[in-house]
C-alpha atoms as a PDB file:
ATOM      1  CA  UNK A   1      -3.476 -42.782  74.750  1.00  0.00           C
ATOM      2  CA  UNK A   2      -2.125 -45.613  72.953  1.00  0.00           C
ATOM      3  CA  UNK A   3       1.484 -45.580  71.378  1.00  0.00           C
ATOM      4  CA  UNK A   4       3.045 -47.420  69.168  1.00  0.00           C
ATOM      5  CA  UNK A   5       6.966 -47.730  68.903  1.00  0.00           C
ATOM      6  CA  UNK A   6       9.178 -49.189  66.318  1.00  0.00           C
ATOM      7  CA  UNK A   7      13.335 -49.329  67.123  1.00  0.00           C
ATOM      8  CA  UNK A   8      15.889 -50.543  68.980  1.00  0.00           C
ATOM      9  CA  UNK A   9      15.062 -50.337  72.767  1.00  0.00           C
ATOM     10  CA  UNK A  10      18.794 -50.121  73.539  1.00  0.00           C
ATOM     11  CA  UNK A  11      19.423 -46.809  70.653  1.00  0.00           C
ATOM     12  CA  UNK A  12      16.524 -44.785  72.620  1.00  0.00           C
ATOM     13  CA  UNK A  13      17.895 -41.117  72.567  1.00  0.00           C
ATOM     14  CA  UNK A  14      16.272 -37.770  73.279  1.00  0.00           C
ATOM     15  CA  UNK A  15      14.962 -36.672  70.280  1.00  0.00           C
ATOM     16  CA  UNK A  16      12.731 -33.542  69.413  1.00  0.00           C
ATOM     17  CA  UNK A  17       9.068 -34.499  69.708  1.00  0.00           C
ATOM     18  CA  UNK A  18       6.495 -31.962  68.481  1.00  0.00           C
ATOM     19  CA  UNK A  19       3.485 -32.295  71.360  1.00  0.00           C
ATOM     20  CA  UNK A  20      -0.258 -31.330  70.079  1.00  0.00           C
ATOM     21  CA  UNK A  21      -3.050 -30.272  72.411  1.00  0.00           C
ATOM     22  CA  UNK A  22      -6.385 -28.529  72.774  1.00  0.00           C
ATOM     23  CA  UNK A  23      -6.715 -25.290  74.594  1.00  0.00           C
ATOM     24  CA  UNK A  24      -9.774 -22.781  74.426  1.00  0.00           C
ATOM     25  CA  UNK A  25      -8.171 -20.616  72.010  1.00  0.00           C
ATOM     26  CA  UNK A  26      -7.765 -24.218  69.575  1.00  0.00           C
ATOM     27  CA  UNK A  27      -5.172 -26.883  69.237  1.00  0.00           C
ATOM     28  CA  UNK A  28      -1.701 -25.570  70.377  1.00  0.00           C
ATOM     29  CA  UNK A  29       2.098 -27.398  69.320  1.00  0.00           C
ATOM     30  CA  UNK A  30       5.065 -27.389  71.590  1.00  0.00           C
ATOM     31  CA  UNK A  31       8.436 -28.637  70.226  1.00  0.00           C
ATOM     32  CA  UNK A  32       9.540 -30.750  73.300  1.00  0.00           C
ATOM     33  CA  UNK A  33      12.402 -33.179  74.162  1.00  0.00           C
ATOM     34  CA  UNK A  34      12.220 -36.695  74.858  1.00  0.00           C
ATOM     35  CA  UNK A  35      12.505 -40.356  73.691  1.00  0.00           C
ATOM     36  CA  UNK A  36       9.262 -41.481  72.056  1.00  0.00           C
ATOM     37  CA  UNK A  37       8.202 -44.143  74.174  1.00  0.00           C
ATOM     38  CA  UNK A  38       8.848 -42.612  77.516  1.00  0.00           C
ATOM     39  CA  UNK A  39       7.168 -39.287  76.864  1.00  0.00           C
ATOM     40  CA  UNK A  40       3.567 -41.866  75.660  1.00  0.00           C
ATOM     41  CA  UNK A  41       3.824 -43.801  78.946  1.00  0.00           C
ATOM     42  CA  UNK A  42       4.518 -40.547  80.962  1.00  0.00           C
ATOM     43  CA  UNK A  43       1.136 -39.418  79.292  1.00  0.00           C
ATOM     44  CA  UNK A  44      -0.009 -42.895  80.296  1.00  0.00           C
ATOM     45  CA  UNK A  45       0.917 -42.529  83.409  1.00  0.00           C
ATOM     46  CA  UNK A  46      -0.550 -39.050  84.492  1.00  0.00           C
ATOM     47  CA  UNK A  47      -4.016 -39.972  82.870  1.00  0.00           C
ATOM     48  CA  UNK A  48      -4.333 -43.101  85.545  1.00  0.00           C
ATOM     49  CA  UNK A  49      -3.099 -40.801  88.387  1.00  0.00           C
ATOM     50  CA  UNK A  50      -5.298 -38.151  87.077  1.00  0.00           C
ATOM     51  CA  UNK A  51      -2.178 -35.705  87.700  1.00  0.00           C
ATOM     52  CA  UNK A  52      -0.738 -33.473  85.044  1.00  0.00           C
ATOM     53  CA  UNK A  53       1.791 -34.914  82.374  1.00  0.00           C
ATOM     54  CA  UNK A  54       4.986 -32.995  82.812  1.00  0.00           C
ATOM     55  CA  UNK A  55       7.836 -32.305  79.719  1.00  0.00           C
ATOM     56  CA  UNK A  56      11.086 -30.587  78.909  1.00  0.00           C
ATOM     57  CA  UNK A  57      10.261 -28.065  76.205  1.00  0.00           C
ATOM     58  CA  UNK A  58      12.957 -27.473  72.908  1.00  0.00           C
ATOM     59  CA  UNK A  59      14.689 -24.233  75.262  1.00  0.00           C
ATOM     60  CA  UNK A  60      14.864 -26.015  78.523  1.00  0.00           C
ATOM     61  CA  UNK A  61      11.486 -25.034  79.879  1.00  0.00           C
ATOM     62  CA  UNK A  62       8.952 -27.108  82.263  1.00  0.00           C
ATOM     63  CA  UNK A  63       6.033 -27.910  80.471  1.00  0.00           C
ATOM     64  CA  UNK A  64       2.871 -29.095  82.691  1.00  0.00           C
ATOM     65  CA  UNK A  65      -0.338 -30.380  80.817  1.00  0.00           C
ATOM     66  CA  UNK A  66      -3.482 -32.263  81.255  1.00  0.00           C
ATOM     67  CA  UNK A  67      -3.161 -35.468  79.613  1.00  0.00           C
ATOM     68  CA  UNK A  68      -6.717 -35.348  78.646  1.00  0.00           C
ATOM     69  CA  UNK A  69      -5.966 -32.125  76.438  1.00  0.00           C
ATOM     70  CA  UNK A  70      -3.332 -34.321  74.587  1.00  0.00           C
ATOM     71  CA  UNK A  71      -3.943 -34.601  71.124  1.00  0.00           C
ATOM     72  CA  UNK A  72      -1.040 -36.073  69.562  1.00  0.00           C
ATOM     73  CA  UNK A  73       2.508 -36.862  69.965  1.00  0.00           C
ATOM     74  CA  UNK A  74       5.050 -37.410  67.063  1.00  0.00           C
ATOM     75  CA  UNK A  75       8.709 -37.311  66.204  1.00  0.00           C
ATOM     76  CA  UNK A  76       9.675 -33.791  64.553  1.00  0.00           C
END
């Protein structure tokens, strides 16, 4: 996945983040929490290790995906 990121490094805060993958049943959105450019090289990250890319979703629950699945990450 390749990000792009536009901001102040030093006014990163957790925003909400709407994340978009595909399942069987079609593409799927989760409302998670995060700062933009740590949640892409998280994604980043598990798709080199070939591990699964792990989140905080918008209620305080663990989120665990394949990064392969990943469709799209954007600000909400």
């Amino acid at each position: 996945m390749v990000s792009s990121y536009k901001g102040a490094e030093n006014n990163e805060q957790p925003k909400r983040l709407l994340l978009t993958f595909d399942t069987s049943e079609g593409l799927q959105r989760v409302p998670i929490i995060g700062v933009f450019r740590t949640e892409t090289a998280l994604i980043d990250q598990a798709l080199r290790k070939g591990t699964l890319y792990r989140a905080t979703g918008n209620l305080g629950d663990m989120i665990a995906i394949a990064p392969k699945q990943i469709v799209s990450i954007v600000e909400d």
